[in-house]
N, C-alpha and C. Protein backbone atom coordinates (compact mmCIF):
# COMPACT_ATOMS: atom_id res chain seq x y z
N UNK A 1 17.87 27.65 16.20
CA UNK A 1 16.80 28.21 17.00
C UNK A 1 17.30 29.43 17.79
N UNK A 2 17.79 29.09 18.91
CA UNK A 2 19.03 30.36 19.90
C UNK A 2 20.64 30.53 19.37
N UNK A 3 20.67 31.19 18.35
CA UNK A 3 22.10 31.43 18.24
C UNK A 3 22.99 32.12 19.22
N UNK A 4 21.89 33.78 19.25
CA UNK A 4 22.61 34.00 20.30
C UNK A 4 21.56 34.61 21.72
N UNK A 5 22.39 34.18 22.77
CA UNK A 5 21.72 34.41 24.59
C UNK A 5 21.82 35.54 24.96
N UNK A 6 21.33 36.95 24.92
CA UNK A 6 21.42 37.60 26.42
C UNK A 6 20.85 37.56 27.63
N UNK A 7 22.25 37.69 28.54
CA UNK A 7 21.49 37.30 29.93
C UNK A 7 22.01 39.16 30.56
N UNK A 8 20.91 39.51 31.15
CA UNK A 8 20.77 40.27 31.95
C UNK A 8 21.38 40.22 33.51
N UNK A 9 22.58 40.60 34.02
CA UNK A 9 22.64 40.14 35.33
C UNK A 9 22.76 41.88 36.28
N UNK A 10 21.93 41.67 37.31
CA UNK A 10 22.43 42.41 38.61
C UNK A 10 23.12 42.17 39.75
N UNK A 11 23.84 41.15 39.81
CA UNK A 11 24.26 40.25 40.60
C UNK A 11 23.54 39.64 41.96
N UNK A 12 22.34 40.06 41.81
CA UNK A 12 21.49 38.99 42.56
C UNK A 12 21.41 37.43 42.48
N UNK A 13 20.32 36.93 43.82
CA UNK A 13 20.32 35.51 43.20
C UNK A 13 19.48 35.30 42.59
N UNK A 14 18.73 36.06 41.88
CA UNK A 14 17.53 35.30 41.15
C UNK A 14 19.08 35.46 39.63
N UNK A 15 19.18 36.51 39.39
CA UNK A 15 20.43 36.44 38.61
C UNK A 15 21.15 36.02 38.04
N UNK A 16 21.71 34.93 39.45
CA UNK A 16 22.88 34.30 39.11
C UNK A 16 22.54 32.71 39.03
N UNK A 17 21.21 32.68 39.67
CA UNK A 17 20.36 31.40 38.94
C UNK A 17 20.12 31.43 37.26
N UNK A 18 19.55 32.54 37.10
CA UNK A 18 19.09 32.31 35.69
C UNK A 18 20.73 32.93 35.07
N UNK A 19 21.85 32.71 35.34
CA UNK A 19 23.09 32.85 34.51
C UNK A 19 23.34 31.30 34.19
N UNK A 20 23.03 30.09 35.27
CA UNK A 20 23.62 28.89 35.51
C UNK A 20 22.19 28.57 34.15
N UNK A 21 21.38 28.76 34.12
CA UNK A 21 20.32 28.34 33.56
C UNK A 21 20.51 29.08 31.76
N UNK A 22 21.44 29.73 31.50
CA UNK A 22 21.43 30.58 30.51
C UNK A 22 22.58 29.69 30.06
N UNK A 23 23.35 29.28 30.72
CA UNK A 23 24.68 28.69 30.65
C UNK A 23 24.28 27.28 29.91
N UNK A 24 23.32 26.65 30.64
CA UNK A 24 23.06 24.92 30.38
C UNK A 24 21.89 25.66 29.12
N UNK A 25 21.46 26.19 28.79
CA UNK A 25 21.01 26.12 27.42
C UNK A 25 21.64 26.77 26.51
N UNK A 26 22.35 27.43 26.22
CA UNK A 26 23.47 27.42 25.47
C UNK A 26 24.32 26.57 24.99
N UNK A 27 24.58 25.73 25.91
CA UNK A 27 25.25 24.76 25.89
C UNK A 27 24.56 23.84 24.88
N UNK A 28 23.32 23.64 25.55
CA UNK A 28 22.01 22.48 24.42
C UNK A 28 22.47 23.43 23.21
N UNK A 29 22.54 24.19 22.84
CA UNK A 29 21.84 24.51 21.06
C UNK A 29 23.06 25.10 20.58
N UNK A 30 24.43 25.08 21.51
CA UNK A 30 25.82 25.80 20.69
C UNK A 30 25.30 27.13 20.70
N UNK A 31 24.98 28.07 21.29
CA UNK A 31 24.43 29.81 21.11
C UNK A 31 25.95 30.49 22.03
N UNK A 32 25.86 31.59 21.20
CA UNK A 32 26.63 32.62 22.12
C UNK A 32 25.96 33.22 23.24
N UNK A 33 26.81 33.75 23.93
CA UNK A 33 25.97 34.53 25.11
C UNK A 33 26.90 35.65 25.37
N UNK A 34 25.63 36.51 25.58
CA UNK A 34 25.84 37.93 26.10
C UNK A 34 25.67 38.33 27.08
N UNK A 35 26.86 38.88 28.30
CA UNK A 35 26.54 38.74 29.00
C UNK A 35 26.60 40.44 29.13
N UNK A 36 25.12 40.95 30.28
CA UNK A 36 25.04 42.84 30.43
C UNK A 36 25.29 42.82 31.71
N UNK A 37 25.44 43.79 32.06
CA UNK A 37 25.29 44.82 33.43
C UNK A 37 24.90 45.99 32.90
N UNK A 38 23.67 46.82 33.48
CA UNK A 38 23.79 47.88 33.74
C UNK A 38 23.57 48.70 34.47
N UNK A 39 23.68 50.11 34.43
CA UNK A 39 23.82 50.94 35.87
C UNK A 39 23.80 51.98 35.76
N UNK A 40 22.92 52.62 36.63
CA UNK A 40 22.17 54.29 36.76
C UNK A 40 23.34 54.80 36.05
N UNK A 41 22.70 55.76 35.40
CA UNK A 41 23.30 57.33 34.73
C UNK A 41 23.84 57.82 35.86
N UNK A 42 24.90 58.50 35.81
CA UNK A 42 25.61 59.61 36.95
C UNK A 42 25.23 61.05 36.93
N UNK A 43 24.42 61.73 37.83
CA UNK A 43 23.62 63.02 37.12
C UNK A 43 25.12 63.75 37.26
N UNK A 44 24.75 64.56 36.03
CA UNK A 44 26.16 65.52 35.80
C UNK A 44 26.52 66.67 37.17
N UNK A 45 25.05 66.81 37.78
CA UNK A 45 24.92 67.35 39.09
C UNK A 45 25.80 68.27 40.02
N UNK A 46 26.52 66.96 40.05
CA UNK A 46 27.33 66.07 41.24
C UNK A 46 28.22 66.96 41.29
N UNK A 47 28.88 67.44 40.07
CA UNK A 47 30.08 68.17 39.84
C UNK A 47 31.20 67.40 40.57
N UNK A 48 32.85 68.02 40.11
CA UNK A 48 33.80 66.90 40.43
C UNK A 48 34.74 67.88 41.41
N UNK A 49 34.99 66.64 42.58
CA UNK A 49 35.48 65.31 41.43
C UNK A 49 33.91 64.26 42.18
N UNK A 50 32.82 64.45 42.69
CA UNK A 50 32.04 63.56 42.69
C UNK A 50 32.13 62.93 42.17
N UNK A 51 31.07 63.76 40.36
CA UNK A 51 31.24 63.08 39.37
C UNK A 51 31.84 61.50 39.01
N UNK A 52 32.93 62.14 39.25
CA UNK A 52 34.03 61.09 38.43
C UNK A 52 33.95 60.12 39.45
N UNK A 53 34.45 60.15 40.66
CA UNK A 53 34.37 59.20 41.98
C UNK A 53 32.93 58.04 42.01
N UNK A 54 31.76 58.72 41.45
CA UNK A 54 30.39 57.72 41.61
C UNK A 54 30.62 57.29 40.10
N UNK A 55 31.37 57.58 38.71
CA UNK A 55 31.20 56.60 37.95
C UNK A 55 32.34 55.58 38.24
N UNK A 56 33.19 55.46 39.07
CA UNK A 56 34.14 55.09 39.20
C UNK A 56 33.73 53.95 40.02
N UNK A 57 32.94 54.24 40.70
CA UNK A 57 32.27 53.23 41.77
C UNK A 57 31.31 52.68 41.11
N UNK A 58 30.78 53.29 40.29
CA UNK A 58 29.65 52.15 39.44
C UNK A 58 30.41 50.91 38.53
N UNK A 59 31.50 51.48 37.80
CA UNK A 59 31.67 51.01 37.21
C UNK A 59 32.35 49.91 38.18
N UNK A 60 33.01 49.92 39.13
CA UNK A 60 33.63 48.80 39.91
C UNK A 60 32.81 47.65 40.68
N UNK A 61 31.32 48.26 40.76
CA UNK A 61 30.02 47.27 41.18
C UNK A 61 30.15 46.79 39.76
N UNK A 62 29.91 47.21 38.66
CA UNK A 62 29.74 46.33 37.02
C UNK A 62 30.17 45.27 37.00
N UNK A 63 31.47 45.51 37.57
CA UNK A 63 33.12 44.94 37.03
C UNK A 63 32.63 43.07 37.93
N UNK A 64 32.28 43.83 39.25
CA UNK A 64 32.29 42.47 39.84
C UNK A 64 31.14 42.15 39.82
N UNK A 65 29.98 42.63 39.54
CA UNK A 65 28.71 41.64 38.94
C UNK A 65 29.31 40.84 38.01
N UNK A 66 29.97 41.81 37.01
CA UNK A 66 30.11 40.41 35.62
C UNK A 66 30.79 39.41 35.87
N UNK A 67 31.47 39.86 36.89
CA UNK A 67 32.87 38.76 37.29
C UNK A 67 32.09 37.41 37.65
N UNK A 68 31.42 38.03 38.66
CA UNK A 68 30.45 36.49 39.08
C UNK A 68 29.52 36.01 38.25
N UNK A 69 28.88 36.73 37.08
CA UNK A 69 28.32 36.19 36.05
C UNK A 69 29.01 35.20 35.41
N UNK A 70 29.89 35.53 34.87
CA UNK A 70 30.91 35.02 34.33
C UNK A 70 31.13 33.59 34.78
N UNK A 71 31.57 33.37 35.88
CA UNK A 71 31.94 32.41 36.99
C UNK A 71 31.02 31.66 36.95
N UNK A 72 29.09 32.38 37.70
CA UNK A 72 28.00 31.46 37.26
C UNK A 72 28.17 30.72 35.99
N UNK A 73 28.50 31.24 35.14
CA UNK A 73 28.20 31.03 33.59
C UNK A 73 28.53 29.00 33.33
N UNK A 74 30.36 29.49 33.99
CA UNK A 74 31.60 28.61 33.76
C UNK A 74 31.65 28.77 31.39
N UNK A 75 32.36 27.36 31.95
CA UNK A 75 32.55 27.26 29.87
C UNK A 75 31.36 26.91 29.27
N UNK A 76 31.29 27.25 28.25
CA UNK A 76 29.81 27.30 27.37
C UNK A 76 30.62 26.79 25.69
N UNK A 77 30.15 25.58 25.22
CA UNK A 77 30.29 25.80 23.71
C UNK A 77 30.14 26.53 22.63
N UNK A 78 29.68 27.91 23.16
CA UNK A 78 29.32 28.82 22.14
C UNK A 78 30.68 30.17 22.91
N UNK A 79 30.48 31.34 21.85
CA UNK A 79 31.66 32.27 22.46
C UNK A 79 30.40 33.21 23.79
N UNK A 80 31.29 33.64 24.87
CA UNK A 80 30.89 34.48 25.47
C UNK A 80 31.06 36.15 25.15
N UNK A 81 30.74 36.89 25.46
CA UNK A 81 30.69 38.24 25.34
C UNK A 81 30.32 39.23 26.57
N UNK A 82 31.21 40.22 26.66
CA UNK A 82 30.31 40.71 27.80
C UNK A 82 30.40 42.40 27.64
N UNK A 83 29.18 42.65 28.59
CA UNK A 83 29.11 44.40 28.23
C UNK A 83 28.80 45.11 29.57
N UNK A 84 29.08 45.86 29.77
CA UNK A 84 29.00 46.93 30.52
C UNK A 84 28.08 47.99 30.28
N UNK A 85 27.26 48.47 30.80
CA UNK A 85 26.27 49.94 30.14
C UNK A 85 25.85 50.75 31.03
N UNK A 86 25.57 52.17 30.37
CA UNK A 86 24.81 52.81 31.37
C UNK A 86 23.31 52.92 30.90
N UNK A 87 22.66 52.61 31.56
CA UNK A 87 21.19 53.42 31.74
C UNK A 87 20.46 52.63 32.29
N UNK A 88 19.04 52.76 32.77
CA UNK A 88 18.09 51.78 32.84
C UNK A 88 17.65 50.26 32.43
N UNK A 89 17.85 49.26 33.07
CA UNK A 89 18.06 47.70 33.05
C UNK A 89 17.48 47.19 31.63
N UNK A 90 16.11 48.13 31.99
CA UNK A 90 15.36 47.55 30.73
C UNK A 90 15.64 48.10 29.21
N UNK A 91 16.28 49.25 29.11
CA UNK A 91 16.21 49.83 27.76
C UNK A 91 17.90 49.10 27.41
N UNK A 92 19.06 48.99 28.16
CA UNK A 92 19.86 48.72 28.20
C UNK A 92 19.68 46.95 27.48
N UNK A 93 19.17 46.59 27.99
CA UNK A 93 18.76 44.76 27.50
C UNK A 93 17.79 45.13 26.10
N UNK A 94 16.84 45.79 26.15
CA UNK A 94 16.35 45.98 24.94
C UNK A 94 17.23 46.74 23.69
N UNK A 95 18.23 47.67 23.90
CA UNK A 95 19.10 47.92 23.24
C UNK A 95 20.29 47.18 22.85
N UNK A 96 20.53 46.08 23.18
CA UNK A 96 21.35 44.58 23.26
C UNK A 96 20.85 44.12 22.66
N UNK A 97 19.59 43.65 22.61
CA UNK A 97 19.02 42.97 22.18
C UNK A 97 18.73 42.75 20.49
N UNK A 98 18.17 44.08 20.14
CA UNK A 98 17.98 44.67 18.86
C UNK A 98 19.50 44.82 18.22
N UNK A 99 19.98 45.59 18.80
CA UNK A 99 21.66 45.31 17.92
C UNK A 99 22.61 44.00 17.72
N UNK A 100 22.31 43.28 19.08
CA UNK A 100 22.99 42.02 18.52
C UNK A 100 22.49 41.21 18.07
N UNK A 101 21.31 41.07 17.55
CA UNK A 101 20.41 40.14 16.87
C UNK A 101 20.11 39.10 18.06
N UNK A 102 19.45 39.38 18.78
CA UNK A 102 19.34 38.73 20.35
C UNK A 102 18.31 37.36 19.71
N UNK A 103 18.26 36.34 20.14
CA UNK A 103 17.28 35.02 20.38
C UNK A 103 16.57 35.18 20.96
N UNK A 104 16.82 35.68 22.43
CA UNK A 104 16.71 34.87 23.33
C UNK A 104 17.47 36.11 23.95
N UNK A 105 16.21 36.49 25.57
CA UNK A 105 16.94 37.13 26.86
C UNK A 105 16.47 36.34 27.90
N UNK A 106 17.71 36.21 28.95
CA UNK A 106 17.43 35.55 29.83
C UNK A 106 17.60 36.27 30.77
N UNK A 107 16.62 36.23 32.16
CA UNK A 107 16.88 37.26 33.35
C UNK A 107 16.49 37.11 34.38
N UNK A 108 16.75 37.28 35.78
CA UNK A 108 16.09 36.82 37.00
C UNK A 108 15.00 37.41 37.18
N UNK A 109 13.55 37.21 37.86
CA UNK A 109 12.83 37.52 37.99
C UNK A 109 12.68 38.72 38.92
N UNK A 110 13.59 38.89 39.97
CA UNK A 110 13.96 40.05 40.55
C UNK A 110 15.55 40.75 40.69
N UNK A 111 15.29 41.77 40.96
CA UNK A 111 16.59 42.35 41.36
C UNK A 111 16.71 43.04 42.56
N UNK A 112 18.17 43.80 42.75
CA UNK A 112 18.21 44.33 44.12
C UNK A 112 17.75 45.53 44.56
N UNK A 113 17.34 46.33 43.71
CA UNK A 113 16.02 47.46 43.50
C UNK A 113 16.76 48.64 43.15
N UNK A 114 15.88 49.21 42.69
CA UNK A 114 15.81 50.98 42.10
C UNK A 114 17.20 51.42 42.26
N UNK A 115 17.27 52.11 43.31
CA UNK A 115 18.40 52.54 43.98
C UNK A 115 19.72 52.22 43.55
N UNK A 116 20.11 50.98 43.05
CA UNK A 116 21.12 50.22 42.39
C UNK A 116 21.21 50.68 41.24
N UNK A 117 20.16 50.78 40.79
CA UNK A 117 20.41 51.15 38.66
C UNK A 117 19.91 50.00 38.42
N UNK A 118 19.68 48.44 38.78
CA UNK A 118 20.19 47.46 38.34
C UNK A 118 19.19 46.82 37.88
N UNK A 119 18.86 45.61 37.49
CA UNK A 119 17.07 44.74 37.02
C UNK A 119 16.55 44.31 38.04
N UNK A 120 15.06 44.56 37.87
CA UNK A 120 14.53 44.38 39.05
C UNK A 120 13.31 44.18 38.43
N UNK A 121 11.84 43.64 39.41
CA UNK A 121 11.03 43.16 38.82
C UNK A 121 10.44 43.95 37.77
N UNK A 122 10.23 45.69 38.05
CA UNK A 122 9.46 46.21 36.94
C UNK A 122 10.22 46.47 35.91
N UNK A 123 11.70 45.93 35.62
CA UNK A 123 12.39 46.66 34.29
C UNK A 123 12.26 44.90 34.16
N UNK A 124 11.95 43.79 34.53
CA UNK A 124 11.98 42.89 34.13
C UNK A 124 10.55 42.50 32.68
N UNK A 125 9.90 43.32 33.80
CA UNK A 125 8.04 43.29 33.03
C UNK A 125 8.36 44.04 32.34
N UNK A 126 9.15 45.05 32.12
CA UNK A 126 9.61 46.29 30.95
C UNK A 126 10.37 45.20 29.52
N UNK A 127 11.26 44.14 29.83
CA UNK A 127 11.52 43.73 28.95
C UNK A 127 10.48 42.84 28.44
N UNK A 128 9.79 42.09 29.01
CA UNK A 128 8.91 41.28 28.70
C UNK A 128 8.08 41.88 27.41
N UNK A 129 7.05 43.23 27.76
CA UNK A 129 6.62 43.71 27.20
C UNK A 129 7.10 44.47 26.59
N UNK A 130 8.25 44.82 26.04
CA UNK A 130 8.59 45.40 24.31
C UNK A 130 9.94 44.35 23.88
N UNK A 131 10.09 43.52 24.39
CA UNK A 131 11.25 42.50 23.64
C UNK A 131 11.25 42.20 22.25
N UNK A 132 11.99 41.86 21.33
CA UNK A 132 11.79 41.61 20.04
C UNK A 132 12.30 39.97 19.79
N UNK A 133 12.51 39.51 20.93
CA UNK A 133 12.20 37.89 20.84
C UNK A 133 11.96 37.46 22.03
N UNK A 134 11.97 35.91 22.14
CA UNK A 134 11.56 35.17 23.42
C UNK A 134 11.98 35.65 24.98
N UNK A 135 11.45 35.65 25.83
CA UNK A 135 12.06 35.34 27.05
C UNK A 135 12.15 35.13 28.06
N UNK A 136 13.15 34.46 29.14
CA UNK A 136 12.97 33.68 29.81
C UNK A 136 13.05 34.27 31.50
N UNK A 137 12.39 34.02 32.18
CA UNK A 137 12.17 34.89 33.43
C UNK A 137 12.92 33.33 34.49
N UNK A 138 14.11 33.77 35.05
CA UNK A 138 14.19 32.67 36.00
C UNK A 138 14.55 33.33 37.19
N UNK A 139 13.21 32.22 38.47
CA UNK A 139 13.62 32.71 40.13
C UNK A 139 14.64 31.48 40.51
């Protein structure tokens, strides 16, 4: 049925609920899981060393969202995976999705907003409505 899970995390708690919840069904059906982060584009703008300094910092918010994803997760009978990305929450999970032959996305119902890069309710309704399989909204 779910081979394989992506879970969407921003390291919120709706988040890191639906990671514990991504975790115990995986577990039921043996599925892999995928675990994302992603995070605003860096406008080239900025010029450096900005630049470089704000992807540097994004990428170190990534690092420890996944970390605690991860952690939420604990061991799972299926393999874990994890990714890092840039762009918008929703195209980022929908682009996961379609390439890894997704089941199944799992995601908190909110996030910590705009400003972050990160998932939040309207990139949540963004996946809902163009997903190419099931998915699961957990507060």
């Amino acid at each position: 049925m779910f081979k394989n899970i992506l879970l969407g995390v921003d390291g919120s708690e709706h988040a890191l609920h639906a990671a514990q919840k991504a975790a115990a069904l995986a577990n039921c059906v043996d599925a892999n899981l995928w675990i994302v982060v992603a995070h605003a584009t860096v406008p080239a703008y900025l010029g450096e060393p900005n630049f470089s300094n704000a992807i540097v910092a994004r990428l170190d918010e990534s690092k420890e969202i996944l970390e605690k994803a991860v952690e939420a997760v604990g061991e799972i009978s299926g393999e874990i995976h994890t990714e890092i990305l840039e762009g918008s929450a929703a195209e980022v999970v929908l682009n996961v999705a379609d390439v890894r032959d997704i089941n199944l996305i799992v995601m908190g119902s909110r996030g910590h907003g705009k400003l972050r890069g990160l998932l939040l309710g309207s990139q949540s309704q963004k996946v809902l409505q163009h997903a190419p399989c099931p998915v699961m909204i957990v507060r």
